[in-house]
PDB file of N, CA and C in Angstrom:
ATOM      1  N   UNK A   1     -17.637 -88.678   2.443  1.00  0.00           N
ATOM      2  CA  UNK A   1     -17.164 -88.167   3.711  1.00  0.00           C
ATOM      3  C   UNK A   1     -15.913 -87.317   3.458  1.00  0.00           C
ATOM      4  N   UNK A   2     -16.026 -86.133   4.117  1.00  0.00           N
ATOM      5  CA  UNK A   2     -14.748 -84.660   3.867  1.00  0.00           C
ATOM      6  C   UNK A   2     -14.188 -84.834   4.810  1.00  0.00           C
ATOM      7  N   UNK A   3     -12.885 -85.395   5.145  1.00  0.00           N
ATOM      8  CA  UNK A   3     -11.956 -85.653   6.020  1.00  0.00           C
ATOM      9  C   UNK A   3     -11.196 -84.000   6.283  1.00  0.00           C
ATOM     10  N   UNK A   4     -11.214 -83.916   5.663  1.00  0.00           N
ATOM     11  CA  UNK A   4     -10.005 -82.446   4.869  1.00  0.00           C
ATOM     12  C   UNK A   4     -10.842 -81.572   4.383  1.00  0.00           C
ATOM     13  N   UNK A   5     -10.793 -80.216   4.950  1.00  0.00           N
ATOM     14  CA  UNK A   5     -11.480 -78.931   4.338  1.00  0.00           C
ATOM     15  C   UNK A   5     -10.645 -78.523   3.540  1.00  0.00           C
ATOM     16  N   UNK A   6     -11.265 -78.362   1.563  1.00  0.00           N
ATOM     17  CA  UNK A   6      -9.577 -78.613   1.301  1.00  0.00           C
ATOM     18  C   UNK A   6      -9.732 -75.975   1.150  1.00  0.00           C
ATOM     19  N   UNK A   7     -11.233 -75.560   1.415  1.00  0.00           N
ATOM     20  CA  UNK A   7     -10.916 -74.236   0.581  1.00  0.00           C
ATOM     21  C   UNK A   7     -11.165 -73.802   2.629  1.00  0.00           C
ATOM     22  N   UNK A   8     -11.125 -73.646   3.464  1.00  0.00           N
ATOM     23  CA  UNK A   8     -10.956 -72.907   4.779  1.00  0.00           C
ATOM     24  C   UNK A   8     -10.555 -71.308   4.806  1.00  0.00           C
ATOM     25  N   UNK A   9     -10.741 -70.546   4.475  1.00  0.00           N
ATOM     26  CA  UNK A   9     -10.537 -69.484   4.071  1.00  0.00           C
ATOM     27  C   UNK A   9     -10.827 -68.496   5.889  1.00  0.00           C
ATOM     28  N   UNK A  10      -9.901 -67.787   6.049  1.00  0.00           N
ATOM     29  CA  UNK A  10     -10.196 -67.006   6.941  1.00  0.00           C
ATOM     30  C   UNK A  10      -9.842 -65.508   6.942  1.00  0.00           C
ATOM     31  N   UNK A  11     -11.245 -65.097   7.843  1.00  0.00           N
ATOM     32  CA  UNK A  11     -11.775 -63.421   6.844  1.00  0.00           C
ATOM     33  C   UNK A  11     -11.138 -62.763   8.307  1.00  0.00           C
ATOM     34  N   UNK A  12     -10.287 -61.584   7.892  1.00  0.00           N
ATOM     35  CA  UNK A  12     -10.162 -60.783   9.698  1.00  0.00           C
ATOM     36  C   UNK A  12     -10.829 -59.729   9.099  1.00  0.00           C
ATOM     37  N   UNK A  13     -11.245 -58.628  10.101  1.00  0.00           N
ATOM     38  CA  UNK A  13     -11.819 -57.484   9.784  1.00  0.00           C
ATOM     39  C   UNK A  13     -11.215 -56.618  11.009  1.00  0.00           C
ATOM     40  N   UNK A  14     -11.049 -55.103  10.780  1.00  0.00           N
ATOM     41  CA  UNK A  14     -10.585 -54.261  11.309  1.00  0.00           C
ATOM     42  C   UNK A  14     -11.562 -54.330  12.582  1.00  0.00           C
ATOM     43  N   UNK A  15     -11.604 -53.587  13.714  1.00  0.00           N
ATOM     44  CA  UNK A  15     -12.287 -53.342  14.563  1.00  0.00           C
ATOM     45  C   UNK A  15     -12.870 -51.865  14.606  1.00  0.00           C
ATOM     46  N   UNK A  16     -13.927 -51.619  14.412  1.00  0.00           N
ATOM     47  CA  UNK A  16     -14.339 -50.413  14.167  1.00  0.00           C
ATOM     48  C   UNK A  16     -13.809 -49.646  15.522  1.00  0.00           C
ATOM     49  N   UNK A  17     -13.108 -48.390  15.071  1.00  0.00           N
ATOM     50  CA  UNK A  17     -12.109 -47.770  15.925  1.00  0.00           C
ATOM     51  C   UNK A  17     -13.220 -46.082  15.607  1.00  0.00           C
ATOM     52  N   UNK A  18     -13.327 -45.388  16.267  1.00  0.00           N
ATOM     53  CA  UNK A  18     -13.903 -43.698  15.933  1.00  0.00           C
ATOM     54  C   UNK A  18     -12.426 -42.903  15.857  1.00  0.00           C
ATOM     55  N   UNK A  19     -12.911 -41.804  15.368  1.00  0.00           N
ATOM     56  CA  UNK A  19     -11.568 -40.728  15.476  1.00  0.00           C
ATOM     57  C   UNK A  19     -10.798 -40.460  16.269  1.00  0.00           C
ATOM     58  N   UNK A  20     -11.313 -40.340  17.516  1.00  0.00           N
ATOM     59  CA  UNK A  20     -10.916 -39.933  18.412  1.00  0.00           C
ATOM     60  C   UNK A  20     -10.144 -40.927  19.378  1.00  0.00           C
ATOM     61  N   UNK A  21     -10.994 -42.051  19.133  1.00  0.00           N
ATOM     62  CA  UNK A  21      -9.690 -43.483  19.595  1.00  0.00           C
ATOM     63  C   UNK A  21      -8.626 -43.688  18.455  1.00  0.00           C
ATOM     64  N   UNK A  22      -8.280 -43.394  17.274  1.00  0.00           N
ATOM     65  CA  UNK A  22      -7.600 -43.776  16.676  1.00  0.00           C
ATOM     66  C   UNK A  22      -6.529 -42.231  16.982  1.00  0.00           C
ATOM     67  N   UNK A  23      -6.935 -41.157  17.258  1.00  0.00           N
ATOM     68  CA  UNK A  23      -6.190 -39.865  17.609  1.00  0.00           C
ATOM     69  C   UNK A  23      -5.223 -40.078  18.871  1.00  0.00           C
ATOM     70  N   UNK A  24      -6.205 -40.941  20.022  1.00  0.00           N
ATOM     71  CA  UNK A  24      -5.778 -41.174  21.176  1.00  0.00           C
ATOM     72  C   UNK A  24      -4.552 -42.333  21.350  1.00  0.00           C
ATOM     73  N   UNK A  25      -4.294 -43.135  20.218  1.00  0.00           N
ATOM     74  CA  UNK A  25      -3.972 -44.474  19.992  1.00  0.00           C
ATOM     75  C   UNK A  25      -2.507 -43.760  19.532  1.00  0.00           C
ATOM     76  N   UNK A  26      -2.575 -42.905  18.749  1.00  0.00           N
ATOM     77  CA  UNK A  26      -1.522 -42.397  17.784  1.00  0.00           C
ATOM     78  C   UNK A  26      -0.613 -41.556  18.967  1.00  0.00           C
ATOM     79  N   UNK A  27      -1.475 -40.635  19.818  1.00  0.00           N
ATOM     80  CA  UNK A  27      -0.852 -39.669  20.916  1.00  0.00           C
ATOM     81  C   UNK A  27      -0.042 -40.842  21.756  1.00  0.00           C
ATOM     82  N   UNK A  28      -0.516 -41.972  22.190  1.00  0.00           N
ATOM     83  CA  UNK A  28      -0.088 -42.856  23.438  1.00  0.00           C
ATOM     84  C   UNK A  28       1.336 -43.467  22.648  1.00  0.00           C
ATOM     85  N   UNK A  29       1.006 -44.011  21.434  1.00  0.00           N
ATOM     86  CA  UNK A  29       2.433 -44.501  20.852  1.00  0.00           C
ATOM     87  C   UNK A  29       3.048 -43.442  20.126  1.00  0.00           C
ATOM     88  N   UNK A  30       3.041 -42.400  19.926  1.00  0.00           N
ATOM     89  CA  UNK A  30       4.091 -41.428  19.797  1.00  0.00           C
ATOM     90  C   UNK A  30       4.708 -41.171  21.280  1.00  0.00           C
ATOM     91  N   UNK A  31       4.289 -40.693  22.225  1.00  0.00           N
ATOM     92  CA  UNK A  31       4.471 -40.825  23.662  1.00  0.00           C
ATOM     93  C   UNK A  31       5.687 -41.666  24.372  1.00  0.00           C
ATOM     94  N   UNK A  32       4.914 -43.232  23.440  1.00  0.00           N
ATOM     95  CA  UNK A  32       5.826 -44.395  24.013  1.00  0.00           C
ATOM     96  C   UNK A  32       6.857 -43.838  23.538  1.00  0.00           C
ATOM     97  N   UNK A  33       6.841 -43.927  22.208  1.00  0.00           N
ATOM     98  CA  UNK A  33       8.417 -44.471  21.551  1.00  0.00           C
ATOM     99  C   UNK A  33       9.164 -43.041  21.538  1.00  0.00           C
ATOM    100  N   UNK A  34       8.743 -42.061  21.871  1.00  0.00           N
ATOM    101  CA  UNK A  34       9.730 -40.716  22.258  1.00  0.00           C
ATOM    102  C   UNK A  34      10.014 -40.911  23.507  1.00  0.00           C
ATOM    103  N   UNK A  35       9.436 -41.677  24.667  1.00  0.00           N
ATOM    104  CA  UNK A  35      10.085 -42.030  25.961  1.00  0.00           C
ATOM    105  C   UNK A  35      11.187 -43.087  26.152  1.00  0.00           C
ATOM    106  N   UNK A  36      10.727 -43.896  25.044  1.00  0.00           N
ATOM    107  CA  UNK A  36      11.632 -44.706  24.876  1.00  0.00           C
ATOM    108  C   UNK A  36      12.823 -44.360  24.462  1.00  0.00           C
ATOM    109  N   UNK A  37      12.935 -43.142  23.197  1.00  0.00           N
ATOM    110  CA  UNK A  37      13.776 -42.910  22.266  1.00  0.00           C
ATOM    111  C   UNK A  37      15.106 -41.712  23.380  1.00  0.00           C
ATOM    112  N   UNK A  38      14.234 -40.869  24.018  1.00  0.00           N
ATOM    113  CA  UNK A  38      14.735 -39.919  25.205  1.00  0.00           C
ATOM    114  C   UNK A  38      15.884 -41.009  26.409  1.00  0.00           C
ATOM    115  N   UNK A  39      14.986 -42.016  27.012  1.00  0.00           N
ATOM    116  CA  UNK A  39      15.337 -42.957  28.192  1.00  0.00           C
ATOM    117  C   UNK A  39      16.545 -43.938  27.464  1.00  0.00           C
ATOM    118  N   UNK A  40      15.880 -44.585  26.120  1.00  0.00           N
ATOM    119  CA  UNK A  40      16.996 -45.502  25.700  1.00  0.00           C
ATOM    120  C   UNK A  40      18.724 -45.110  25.702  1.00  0.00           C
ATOM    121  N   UNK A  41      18.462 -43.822  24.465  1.00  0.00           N
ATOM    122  CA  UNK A  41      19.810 -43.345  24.075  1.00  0.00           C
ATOM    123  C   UNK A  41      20.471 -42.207  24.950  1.00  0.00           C
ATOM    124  N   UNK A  42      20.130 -42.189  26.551  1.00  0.00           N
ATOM    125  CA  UNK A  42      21.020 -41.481  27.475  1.00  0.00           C
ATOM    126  C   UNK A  42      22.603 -42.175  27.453  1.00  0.00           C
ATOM    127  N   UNK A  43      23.502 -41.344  27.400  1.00  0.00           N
ATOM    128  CA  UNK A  43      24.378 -42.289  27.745  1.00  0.00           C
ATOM    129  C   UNK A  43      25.279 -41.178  28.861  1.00  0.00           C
ATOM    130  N   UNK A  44      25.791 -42.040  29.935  1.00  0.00           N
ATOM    131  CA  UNK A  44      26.115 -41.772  31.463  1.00  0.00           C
ATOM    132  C   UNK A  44      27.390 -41.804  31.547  1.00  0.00           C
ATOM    133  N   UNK A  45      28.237 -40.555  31.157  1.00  0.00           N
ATOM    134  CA  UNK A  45      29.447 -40.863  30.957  1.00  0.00           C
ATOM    135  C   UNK A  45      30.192 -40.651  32.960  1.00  0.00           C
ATOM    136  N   UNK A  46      30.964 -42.008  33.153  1.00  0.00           N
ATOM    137  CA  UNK A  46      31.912 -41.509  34.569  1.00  0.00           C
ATOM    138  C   UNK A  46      33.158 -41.050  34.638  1.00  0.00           C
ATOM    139  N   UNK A  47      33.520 -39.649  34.167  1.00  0.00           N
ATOM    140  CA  UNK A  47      34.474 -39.338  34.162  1.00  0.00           C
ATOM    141  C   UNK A  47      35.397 -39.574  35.357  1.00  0.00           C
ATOM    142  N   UNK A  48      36.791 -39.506  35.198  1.00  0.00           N
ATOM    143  CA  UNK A  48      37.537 -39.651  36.511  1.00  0.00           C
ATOM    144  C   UNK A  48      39.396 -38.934  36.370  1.00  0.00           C
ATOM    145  N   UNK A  49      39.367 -38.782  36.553  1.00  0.00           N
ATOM    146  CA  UNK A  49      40.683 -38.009  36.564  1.00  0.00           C
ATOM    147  C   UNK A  49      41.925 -38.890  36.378  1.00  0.00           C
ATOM    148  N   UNK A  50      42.135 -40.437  37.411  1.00  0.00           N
ATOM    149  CA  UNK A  50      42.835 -41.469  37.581  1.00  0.00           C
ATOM    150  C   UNK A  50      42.394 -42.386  36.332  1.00  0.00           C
ATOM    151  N   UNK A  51      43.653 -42.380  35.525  1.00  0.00           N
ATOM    152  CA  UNK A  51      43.718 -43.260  34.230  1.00  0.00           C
ATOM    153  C   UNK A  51      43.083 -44.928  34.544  1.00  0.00           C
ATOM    154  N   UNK A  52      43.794 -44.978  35.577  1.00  0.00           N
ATOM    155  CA  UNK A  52      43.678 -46.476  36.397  1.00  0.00           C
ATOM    156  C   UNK A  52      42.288 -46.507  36.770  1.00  0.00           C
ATOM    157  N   UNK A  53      41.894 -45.697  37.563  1.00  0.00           N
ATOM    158  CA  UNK A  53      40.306 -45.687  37.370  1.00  0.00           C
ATOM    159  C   UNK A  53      39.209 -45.938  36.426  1.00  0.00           C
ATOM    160  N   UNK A  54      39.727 -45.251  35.331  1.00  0.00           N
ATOM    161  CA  UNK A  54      38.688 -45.708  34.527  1.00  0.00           C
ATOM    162  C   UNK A  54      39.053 -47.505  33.978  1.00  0.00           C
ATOM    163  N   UNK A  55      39.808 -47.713  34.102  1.00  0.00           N
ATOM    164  CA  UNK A  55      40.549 -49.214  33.932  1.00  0.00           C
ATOM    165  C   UNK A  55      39.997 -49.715  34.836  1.00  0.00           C
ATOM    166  N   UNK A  56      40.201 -49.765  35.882  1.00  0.00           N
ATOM    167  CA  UNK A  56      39.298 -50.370  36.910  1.00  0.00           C
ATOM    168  C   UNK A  56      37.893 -50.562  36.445  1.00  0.00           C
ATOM    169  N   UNK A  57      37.783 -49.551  36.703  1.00  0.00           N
ATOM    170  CA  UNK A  57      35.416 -49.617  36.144  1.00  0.00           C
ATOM    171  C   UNK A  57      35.290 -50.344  35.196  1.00  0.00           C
ATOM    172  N   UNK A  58      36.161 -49.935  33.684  1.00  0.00           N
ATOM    173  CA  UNK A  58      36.110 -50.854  32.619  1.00  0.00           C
ATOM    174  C   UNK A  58      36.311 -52.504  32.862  1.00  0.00           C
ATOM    175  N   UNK A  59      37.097 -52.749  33.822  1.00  0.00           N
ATOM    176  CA  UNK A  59      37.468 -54.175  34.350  1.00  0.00           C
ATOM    177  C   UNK A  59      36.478 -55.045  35.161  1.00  0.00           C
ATOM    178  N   UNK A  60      35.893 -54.053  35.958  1.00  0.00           N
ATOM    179  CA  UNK A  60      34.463 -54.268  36.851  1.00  0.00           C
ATOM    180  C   UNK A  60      33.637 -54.753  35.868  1.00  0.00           C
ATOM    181  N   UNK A  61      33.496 -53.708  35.122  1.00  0.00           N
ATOM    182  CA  UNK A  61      31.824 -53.778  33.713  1.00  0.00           C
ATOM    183  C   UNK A  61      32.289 -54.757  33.207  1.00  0.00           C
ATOM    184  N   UNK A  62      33.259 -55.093  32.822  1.00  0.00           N
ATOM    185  CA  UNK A  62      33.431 -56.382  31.855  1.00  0.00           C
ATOM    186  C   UNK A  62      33.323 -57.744  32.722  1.00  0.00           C
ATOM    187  N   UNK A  63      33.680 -57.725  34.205  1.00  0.00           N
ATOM    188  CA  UNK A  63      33.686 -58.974  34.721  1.00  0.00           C
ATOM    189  C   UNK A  63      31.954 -59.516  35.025  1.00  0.00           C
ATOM    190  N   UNK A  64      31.456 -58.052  35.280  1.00  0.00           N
ATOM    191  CA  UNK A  64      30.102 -58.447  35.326  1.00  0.00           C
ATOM    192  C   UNK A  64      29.432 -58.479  34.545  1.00  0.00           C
ATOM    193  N   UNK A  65      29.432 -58.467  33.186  1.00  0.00           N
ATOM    194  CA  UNK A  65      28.898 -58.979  32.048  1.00  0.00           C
ATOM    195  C   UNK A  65      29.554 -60.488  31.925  1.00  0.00           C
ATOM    196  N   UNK A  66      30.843 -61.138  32.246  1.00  0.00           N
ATOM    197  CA  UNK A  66      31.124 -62.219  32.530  1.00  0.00           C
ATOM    198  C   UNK A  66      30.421 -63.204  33.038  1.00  0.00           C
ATOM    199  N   UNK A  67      29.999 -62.424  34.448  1.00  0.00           N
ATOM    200  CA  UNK A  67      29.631 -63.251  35.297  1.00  0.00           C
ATOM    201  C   UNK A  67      28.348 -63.367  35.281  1.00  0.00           C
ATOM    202  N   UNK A  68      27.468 -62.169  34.141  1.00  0.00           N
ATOM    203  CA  UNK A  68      26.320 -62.903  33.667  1.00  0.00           C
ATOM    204  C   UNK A  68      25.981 -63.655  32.835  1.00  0.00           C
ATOM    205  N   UNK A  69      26.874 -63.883  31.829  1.00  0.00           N
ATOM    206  CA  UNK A  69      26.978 -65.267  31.057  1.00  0.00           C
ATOM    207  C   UNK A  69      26.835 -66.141  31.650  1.00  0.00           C
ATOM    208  N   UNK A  70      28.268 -66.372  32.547  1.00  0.00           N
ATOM    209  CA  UNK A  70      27.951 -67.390  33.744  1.00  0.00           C
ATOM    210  C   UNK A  70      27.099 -67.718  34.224  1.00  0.00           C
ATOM    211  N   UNK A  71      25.832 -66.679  34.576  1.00  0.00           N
ATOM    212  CA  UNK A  71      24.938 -67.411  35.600  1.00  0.00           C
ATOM    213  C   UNK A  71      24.057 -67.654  34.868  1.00  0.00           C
ATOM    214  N   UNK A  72      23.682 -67.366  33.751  1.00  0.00           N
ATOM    215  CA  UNK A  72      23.155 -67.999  32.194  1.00  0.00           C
ATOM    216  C   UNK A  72      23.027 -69.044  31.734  1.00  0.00           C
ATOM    217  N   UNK A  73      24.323 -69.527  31.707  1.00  0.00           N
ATOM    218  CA  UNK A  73      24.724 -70.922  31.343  1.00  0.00           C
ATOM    219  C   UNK A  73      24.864 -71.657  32.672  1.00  0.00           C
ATOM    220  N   UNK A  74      25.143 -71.583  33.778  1.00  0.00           N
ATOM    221  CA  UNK A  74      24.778 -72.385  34.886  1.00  0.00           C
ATOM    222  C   UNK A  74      23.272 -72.416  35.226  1.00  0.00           C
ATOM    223  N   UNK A  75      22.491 -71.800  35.218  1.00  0.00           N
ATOM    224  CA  UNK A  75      21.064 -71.800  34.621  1.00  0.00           C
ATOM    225  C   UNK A  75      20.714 -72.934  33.768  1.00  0.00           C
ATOM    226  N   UNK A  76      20.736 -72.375  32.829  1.00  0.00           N
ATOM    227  CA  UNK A  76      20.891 -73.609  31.511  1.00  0.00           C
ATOM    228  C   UNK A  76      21.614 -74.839  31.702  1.00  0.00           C
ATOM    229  N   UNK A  77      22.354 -74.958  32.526  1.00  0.00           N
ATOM    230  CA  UNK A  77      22.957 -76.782  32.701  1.00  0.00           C
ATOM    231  C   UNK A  77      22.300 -77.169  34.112  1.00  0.00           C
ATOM    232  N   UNK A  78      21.777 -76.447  34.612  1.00  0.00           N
ATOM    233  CA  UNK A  78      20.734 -76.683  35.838  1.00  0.00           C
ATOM    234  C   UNK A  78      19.479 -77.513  35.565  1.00  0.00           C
ATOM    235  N   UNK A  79      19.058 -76.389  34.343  1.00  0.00           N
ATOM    236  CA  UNK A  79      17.592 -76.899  33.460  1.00  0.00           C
ATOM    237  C   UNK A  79      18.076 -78.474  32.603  1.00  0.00           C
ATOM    238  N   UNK A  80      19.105 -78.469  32.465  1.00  0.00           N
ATOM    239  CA  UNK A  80      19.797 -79.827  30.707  1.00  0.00           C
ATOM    240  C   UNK A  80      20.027 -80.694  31.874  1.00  0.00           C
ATOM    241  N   UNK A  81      20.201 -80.526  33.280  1.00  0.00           N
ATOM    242  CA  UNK A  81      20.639 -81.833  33.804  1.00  0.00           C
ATOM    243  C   UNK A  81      19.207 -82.181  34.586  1.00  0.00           C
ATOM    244  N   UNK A  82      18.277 -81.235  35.006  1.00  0.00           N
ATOM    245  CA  UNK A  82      16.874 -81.861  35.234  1.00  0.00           C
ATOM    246  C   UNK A  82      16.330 -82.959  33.986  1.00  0.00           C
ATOM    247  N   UNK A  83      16.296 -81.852  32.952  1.00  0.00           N
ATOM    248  CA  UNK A  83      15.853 -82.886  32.171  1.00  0.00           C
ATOM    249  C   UNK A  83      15.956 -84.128  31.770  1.00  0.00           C
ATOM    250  N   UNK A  84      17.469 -84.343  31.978  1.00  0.00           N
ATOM    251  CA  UNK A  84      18.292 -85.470  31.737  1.00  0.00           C
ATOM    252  C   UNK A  84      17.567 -86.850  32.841  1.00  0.00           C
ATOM    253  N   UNK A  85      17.540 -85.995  34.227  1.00  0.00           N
ATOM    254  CA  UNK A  85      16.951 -86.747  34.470  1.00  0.00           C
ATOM    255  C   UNK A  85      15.485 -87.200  34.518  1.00  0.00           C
ATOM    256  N   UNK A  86      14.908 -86.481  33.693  1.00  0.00           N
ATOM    257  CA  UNK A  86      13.477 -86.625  33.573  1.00  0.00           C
ATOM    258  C   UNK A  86      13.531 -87.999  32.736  1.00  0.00           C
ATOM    259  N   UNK A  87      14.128 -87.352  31.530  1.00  0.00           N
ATOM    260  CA  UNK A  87      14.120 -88.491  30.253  1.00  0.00           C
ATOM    261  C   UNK A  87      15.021 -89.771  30.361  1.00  0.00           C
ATOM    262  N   UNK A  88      15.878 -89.855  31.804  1.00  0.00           N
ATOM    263  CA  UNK A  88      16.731 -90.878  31.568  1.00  0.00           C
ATOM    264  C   UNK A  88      17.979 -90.745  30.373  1.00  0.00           C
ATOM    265  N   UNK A  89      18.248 -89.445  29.931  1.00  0.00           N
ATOM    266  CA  UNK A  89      19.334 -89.419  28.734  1.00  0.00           C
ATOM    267  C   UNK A  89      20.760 -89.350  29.288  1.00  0.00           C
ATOM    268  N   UNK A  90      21.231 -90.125  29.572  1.00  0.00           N
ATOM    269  CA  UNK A  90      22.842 -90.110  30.112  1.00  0.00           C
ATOM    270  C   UNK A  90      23.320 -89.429  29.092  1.00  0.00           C
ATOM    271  N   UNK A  91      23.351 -89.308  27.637  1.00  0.00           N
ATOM    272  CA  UNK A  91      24.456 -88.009  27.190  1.00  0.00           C
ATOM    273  C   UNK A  91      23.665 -86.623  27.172  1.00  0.00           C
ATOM    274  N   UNK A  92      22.885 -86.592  27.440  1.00  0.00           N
ATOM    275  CA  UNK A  92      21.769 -85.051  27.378  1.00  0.00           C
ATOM    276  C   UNK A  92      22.779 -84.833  29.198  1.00  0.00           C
ATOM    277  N   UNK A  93      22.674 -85.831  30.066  1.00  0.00           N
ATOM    278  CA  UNK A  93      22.740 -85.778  31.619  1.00  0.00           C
ATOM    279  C   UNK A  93      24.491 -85.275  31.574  1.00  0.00           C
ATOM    280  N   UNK A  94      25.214 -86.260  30.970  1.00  0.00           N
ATOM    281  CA  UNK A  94      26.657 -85.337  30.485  1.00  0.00           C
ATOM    282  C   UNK A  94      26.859 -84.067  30.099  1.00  0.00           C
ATOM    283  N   UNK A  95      25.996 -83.574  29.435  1.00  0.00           N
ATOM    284  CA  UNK A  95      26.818 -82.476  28.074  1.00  0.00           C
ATOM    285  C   UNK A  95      25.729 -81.270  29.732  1.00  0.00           C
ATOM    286  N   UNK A  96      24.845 -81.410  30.499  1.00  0.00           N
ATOM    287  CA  UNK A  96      24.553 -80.731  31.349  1.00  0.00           C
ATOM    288  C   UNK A  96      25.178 -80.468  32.357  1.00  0.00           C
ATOM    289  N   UNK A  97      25.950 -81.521  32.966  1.00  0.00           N
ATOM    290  CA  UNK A  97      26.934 -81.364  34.008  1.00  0.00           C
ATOM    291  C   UNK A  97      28.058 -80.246  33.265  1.00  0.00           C
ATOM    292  N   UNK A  98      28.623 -81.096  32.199  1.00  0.00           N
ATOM    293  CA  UNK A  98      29.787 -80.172  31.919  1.00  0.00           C
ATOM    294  C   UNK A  98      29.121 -78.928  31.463  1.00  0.00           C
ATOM    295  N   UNK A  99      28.013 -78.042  30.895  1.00  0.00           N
ATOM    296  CA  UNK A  99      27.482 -76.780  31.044  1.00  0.00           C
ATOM    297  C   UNK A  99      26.947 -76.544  32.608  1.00  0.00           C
ATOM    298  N   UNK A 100      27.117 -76.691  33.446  1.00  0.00           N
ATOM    299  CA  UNK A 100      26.775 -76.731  34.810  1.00  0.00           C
ATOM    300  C   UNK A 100      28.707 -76.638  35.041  1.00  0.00           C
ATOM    301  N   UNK A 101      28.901 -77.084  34.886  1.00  0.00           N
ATOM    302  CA  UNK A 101      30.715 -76.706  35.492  1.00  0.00           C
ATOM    303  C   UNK A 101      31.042 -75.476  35.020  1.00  0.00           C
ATOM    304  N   UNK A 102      31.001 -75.831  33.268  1.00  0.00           N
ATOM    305  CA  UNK A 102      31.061 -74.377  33.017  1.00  0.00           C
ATOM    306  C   UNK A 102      30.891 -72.772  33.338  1.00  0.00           C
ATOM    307  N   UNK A 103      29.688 -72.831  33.684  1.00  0.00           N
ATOM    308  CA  UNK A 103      28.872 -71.989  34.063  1.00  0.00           C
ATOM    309  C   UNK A 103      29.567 -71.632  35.267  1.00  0.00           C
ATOM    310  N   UNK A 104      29.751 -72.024  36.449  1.00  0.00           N
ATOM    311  CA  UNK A 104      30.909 -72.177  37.516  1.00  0.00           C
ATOM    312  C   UNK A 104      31.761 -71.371  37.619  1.00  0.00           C
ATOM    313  N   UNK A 105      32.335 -71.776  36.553  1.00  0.00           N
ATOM    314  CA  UNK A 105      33.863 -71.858  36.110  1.00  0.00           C
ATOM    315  C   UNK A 105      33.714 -70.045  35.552  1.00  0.00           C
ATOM    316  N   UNK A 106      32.963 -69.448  34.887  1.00  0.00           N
ATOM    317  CA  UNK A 106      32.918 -68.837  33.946  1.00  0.00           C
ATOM    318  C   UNK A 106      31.976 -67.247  34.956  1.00  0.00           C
ATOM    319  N   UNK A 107      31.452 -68.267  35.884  1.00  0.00           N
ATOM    320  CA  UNK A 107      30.476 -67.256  37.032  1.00  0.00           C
ATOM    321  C   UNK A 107      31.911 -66.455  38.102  1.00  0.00           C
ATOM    322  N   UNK A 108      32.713 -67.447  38.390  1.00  0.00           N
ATOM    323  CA  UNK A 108      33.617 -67.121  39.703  1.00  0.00           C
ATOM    324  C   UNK A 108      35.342 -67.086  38.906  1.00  0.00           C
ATOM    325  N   UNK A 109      34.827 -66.392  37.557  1.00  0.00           N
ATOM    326  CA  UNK A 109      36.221 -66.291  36.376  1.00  0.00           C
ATOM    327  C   UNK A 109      37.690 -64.977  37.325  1.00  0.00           C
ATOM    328  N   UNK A 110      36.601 -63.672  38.164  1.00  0.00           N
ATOM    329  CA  UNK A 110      37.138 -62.697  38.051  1.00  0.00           C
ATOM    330  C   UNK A 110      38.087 -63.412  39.882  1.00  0.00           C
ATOM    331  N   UNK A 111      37.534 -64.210  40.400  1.00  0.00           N
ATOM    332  CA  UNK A 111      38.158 -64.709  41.931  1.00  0.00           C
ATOM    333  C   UNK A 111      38.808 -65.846  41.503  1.00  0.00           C
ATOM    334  N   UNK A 112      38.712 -66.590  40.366  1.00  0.00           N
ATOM    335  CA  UNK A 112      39.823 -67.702  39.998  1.00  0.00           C
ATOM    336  C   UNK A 112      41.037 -67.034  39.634  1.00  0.00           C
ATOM    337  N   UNK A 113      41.347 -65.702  38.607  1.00  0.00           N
ATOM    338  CA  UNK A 113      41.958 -64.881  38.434  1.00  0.00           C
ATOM    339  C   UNK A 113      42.437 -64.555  39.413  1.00  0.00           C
ATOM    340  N   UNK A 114      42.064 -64.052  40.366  1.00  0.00           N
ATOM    341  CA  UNK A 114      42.673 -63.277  41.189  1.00  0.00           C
ATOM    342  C   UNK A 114      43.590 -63.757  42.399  1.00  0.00           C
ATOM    343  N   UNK A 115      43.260 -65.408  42.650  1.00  0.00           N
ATOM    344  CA  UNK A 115      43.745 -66.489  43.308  1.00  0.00           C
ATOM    345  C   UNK A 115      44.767 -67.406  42.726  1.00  0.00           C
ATOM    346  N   UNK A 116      44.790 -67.007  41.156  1.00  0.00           N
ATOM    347  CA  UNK A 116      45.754 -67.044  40.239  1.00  0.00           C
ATOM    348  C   UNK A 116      47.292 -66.030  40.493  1.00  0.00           C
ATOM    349  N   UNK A 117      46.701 -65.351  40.423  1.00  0.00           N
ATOM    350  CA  UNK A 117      47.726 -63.874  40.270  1.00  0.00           C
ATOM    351  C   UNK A 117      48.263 -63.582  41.684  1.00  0.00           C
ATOM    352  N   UNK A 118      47.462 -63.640  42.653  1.00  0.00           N
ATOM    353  CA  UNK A 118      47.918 -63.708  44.167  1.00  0.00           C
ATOM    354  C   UNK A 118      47.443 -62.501  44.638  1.00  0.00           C
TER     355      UNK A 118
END
């Protein structure tokens, strides 16, 4: 009795493609990746005259890349404290709360600041 196939060998084979699908195949992904290559590397400069302005925007863009971490990781301690309670894990159910505060904390960084400062 062969419990175990010990030689399993597996054969792939091309898919017979004609010229003209393999012509058409080549046109569609040259296509892509020059739309891609055109769309990707635009870059959108906002000029502004007011020094402070562009400080500002730069301050904006950075808080909202902040505050998508934040909602990332409050996400993620949303999901670690379900689970926690799925499995009954009181330190899985801990280390989720405190990534669930975090997340919080780290979402509403640019209005804690600012309630800071006055």
């Amino acid at each position: 009795m062969n419990i175990f196939k010990k030689y399993t060998e597996k054969h792939t084979e091309k898919l017979p493609m004609t010229g003209k699908v393999k012509k058409g195949f080549r046109i569609y992904c040259t296509a892509i990746m020059g739309a891609t290559l055109v769309l990707g590397t635009s870059v959108t400069a906002f000029a502004a005259n007011d020094p402070i302005t562009v400080i500002n925007n730069l301050s904006t863009f950075i808080f909202g890349l902040i505050r998508a971490i934040g909602l990332i990781l409050l996400g993620f301690g949303v999901v670690q404290v379900g689970l926690s309670l799925k499995s009954h894990d009181p330190s899985q159910r801990a280390n989720g709360f405190l990534t669930l505060a975090g997340g919080v904390i780290i979402t509403f960084a640019k209005e804690i600041l600012d309630l800071i400062v006055g």
